[in-house]
C-alpha atoms as a PDB file:
ATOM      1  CA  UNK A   1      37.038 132.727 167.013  1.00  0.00           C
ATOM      2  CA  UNK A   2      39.698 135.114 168.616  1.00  0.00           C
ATOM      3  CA  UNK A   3      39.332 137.202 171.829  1.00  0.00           C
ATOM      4  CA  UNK A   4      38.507 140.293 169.512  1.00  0.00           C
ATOM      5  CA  UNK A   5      35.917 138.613 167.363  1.00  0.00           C
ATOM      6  CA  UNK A   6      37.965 137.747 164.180  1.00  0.00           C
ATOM      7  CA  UNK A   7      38.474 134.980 163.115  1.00  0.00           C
ATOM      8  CA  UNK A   8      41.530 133.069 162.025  1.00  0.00           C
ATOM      9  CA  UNK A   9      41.174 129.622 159.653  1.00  0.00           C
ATOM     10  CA  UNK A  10      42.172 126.577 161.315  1.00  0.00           C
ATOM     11  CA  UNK A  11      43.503 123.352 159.444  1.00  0.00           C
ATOM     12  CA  UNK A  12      43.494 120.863 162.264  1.00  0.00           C
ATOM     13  CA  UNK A  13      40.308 121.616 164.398  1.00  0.00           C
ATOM     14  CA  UNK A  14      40.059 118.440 165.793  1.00  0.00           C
ATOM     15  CA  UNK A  15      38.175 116.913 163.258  1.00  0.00           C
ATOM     16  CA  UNK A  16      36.937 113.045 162.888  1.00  0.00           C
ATOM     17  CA  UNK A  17      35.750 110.803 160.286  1.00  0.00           C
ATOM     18  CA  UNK A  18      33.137 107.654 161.411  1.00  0.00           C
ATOM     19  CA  UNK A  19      35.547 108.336 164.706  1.00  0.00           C
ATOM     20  CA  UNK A  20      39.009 108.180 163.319  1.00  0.00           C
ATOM     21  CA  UNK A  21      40.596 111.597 163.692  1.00  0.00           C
ATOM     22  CA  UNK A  22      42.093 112.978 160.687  1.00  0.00           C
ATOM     23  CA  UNK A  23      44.755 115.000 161.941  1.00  0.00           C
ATOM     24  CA  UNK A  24      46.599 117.507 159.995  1.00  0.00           C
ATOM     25  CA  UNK A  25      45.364 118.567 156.275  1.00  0.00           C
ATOM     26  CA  UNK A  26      47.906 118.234 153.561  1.00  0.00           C
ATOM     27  CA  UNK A  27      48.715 121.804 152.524  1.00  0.00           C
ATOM     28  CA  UNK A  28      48.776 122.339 148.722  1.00  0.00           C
ATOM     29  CA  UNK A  29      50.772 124.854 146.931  1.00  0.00           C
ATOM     30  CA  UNK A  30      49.119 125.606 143.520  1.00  0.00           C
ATOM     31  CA  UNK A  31      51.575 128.508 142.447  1.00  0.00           C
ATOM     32  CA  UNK A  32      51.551 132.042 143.508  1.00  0.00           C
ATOM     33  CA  UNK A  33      48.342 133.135 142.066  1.00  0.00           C
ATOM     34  CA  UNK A  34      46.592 130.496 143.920  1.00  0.00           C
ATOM     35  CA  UNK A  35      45.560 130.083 147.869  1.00  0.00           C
ATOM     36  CA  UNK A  36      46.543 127.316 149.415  1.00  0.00           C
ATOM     37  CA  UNK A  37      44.736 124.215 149.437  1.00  0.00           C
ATOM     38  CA  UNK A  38      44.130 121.978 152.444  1.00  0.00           C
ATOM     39  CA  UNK A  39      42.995 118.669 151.891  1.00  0.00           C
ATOM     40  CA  UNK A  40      43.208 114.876 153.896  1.00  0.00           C
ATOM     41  CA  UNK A  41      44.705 111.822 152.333  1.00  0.00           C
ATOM     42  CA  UNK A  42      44.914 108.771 154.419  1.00  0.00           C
ATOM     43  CA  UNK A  43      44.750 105.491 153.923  1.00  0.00           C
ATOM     44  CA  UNK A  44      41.524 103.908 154.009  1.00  0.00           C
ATOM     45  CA  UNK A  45      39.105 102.663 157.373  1.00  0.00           C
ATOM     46  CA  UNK A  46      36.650 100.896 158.412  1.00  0.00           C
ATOM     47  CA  UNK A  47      33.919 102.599 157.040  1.00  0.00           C
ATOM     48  CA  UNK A  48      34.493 104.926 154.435  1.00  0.00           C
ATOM     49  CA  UNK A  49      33.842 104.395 150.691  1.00  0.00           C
ATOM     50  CA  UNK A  50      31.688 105.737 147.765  1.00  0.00           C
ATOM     51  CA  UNK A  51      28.137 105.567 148.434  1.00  0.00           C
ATOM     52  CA  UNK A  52      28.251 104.683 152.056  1.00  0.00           C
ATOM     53  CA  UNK A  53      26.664 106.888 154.534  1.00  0.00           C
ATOM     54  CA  UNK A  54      29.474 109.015 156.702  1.00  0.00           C
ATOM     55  CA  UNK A  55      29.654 111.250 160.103  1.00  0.00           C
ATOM     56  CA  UNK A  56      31.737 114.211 160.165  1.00  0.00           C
ATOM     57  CA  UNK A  57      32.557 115.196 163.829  1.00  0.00           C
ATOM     58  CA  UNK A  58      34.187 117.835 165.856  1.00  0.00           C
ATOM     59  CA  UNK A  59      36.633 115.906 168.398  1.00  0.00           C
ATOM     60  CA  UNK A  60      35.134 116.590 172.244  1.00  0.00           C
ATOM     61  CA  UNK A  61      31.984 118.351 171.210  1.00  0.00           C
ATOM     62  CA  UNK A  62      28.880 117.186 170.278  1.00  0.00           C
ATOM     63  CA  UNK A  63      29.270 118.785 166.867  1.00  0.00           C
ATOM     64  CA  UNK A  64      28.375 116.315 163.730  1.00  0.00           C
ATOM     65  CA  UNK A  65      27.219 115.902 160.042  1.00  0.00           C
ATOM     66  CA  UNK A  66      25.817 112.967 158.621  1.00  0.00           C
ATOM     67  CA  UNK A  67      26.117 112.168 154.806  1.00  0.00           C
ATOM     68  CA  UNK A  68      26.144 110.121 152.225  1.00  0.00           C
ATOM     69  CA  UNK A  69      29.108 110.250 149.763  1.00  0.00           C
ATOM     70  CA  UNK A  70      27.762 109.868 146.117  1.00  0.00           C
ATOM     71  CA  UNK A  71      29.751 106.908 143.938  1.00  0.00           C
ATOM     72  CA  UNK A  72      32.789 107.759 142.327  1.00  0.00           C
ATOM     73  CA  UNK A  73      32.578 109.257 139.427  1.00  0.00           C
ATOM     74  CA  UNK A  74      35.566 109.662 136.973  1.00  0.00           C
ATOM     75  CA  UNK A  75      36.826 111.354 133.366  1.00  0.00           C
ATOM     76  CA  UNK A  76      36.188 108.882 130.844  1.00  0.00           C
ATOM     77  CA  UNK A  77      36.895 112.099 128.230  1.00  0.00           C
ATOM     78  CA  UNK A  78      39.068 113.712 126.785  1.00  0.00           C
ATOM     79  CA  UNK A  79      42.109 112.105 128.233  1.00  0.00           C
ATOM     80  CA  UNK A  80      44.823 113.236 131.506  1.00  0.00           C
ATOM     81  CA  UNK A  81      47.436 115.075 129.979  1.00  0.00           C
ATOM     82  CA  UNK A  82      46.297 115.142 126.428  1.00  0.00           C
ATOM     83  CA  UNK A  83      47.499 117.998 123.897  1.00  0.00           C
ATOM     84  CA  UNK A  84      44.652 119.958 122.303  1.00  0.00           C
ATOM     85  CA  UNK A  85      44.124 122.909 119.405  1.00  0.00           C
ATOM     86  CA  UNK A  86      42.561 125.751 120.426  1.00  0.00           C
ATOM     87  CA  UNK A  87      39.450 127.030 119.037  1.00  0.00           C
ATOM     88  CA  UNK A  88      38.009 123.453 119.123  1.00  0.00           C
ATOM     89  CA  UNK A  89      35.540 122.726 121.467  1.00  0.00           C
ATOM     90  CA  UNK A  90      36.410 120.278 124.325  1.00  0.00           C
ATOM     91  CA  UNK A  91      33.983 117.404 125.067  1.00  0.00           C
ATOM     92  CA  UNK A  92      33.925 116.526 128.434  1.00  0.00           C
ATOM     93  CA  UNK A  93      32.129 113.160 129.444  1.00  0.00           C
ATOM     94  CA  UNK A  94      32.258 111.544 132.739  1.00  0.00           C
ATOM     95  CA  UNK A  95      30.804 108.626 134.431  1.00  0.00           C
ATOM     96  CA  UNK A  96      27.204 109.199 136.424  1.00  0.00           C
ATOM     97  CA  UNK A  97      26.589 109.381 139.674  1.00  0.00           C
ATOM     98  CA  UNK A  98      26.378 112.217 142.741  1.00  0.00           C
ATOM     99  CA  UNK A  99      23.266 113.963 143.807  1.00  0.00           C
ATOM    100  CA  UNK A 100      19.755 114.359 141.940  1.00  0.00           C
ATOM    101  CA  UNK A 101      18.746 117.398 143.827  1.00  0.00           C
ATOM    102  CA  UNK A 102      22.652 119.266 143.581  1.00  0.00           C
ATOM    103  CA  UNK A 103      24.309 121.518 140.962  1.00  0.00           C
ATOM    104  CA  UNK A 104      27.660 120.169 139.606  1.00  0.00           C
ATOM    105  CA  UNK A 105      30.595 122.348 139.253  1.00  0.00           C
ATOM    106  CA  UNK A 106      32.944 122.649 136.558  1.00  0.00           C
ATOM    107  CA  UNK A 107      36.076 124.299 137.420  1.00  0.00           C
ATOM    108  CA  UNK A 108      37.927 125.526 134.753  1.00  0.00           C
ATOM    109  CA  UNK A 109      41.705 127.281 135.275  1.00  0.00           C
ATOM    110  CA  UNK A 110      44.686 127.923 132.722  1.00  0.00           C
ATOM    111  CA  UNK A 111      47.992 128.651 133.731  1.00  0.00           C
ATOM    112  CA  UNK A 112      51.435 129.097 131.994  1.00  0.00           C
ATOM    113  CA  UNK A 113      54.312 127.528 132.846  1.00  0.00           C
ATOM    114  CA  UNK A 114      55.810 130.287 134.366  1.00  0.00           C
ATOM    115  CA  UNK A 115      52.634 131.159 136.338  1.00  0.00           C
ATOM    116  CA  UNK A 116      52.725 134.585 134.692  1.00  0.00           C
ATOM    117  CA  UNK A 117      49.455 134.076 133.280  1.00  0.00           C
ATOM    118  CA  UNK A 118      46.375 133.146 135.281  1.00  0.00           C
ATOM    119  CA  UNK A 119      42.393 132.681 133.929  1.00  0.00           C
ATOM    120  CA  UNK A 120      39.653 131.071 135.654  1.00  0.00           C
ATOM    121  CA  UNK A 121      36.227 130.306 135.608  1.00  0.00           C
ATOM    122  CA  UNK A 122      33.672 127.975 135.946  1.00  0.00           C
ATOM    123  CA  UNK A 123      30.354 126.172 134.770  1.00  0.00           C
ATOM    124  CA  UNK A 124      27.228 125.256 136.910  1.00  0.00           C
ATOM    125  CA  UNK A 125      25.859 121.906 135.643  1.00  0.00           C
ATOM    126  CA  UNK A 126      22.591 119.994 136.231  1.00  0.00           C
ATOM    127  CA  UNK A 127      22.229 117.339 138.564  1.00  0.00           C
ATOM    128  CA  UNK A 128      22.689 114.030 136.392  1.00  0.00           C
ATOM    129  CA  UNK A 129      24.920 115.077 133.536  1.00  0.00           C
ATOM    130  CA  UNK A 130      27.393 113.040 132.452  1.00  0.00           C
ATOM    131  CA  UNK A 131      28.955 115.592 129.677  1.00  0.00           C
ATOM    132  CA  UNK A 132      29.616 119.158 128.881  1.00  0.00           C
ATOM    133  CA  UNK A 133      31.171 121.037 125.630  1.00  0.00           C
ATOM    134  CA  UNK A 134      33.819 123.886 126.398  1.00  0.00           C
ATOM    135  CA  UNK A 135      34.966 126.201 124.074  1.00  0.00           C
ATOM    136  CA  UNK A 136      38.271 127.567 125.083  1.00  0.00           C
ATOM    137  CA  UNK A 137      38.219 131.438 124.989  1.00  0.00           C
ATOM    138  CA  UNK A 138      39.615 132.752 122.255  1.00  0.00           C
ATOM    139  CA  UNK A 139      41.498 135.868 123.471  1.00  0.00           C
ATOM    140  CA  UNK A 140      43.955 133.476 125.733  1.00  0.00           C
ATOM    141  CA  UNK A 141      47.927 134.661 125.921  1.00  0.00           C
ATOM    142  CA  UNK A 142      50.116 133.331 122.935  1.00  0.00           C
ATOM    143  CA  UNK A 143      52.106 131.265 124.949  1.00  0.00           C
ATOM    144  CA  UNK A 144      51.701 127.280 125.651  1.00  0.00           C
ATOM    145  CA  UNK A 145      48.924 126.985 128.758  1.00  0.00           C
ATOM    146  CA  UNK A 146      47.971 124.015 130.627  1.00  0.00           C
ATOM    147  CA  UNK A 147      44.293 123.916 131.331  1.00  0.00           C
ATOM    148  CA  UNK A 148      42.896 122.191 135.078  1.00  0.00           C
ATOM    149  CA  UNK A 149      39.450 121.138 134.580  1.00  0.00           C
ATOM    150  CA  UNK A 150      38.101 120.143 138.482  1.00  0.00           C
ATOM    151  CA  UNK A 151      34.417 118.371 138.547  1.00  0.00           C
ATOM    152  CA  UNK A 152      32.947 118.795 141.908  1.00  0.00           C
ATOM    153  CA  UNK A 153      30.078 116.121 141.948  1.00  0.00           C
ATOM    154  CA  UNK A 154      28.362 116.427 145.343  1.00  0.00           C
ATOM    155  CA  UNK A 155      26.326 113.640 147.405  1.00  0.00           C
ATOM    156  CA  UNK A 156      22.618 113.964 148.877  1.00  0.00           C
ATOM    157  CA  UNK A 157      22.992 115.396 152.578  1.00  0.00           C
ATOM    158  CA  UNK A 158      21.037 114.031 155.146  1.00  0.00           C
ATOM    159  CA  UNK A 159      17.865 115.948 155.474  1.00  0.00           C
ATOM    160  CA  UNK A 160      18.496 117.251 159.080  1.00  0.00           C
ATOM    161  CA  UNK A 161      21.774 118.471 158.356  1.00  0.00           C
ATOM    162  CA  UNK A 162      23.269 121.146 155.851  1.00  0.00           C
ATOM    163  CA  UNK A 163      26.064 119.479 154.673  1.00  0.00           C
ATOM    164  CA  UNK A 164      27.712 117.161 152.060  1.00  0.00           C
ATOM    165  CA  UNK A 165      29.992 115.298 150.670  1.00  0.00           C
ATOM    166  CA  UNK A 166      31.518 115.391 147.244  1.00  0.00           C
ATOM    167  CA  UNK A 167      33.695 113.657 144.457  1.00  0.00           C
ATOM    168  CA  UNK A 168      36.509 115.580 142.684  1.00  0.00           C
ATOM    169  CA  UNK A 169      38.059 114.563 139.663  1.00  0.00           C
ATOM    170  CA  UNK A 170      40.527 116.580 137.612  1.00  0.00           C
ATOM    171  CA  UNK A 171      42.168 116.813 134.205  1.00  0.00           C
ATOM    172  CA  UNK A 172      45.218 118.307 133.328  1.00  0.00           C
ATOM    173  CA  UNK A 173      45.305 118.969 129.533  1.00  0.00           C
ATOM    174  CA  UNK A 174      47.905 120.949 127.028  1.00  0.00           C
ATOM    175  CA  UNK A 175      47.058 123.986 125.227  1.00  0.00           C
ATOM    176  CA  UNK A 176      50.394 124.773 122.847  1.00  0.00           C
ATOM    177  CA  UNK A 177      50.777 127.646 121.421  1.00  0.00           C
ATOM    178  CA  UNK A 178      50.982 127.650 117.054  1.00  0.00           C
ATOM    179  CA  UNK A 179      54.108 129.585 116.287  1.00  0.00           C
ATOM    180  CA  UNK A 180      54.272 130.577 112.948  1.00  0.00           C
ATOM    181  CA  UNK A 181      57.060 129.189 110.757  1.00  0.00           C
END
């Protein structure tokens, strides 16, 4: 919080995992239509898995969250980086696990090569599901696209505390363009 009551985001605030600081968050640039993305990979501690219970902590204050990340979940269809037609639906199927009580999220973005063309959108799934049919719009650009498809799969919170944790898995797959001969 500034001294005239903005506020300004922050991407190191001092911020621990089970006790091990985490230090600076990686800075992502997904092209110019996108906002940056800030996210921490480090190796891994004493502590911290799938399915273990966690504690989120501001460094110096007695500021925390407790949670439970769910297991890992992962694609197991269609496969990374695979080349599809458009106009046929896309079956998604994943491996189970994450909350029984939260919403999954299916991101869903296409971008061109050039970033000149930018779509998103995105599908609220029940807790549990393990797959989920897309049908790629119809009206997209006639131009090759790549398509990012993000899962968010989030974990049970503990019940005194409003937070989370959650798995995200992503796949990258090719939309060409049919030119006529």
């Amino acid at each position: 919080m500034l001294q005239d009551g903005g506020s300004e985001p922050i991407l190191d605030a001092g911020v621990a995992l089970n006790g091990e600081p985490l230090g600076e968050g990686d800075l992502e640039d997904r092209g110019p239509n996108l906002p940056l993305q800030a996210s921490w990979t480090r190796p891994v501690f004493a502590g911290v898995g799938f399915g273990l219970p966690q504690r989120l902590s501001v460094i110096g204050a007695n500021a925390q969250a407790l949670f439970a990340c769910p297991v890992e979940v992962r694609f197991t269809s269609p496969d990374d980086g695979a080349s599809l037609a458009r106009g046929v639906p896309i079956d998604f199927q994943w491996t189970p696990g994450g909350s029984k009580d939260y919403s999954q999220v299916l991101t869903i973005e296409f971008l061109s090569k050039d970033f000149s063309y930018f779509r998103a959108g995105l599908a609220l799934l029940d807790p549990g599901l393990t797959a989920y049919s897309f049908q790629v719009p119809p009206d997209l650009p006639a131009q090759d696209l790549d398509g990012y498809f993000d899962l968010f799969v989030p974990g049970d919170a503990d019940p005194d505390t409003p937070s989370g944790c959650q798995v995200d898995v992503r796949r990258r797959l090719h939309f060409p363009f049919a030119r006529a001969r």
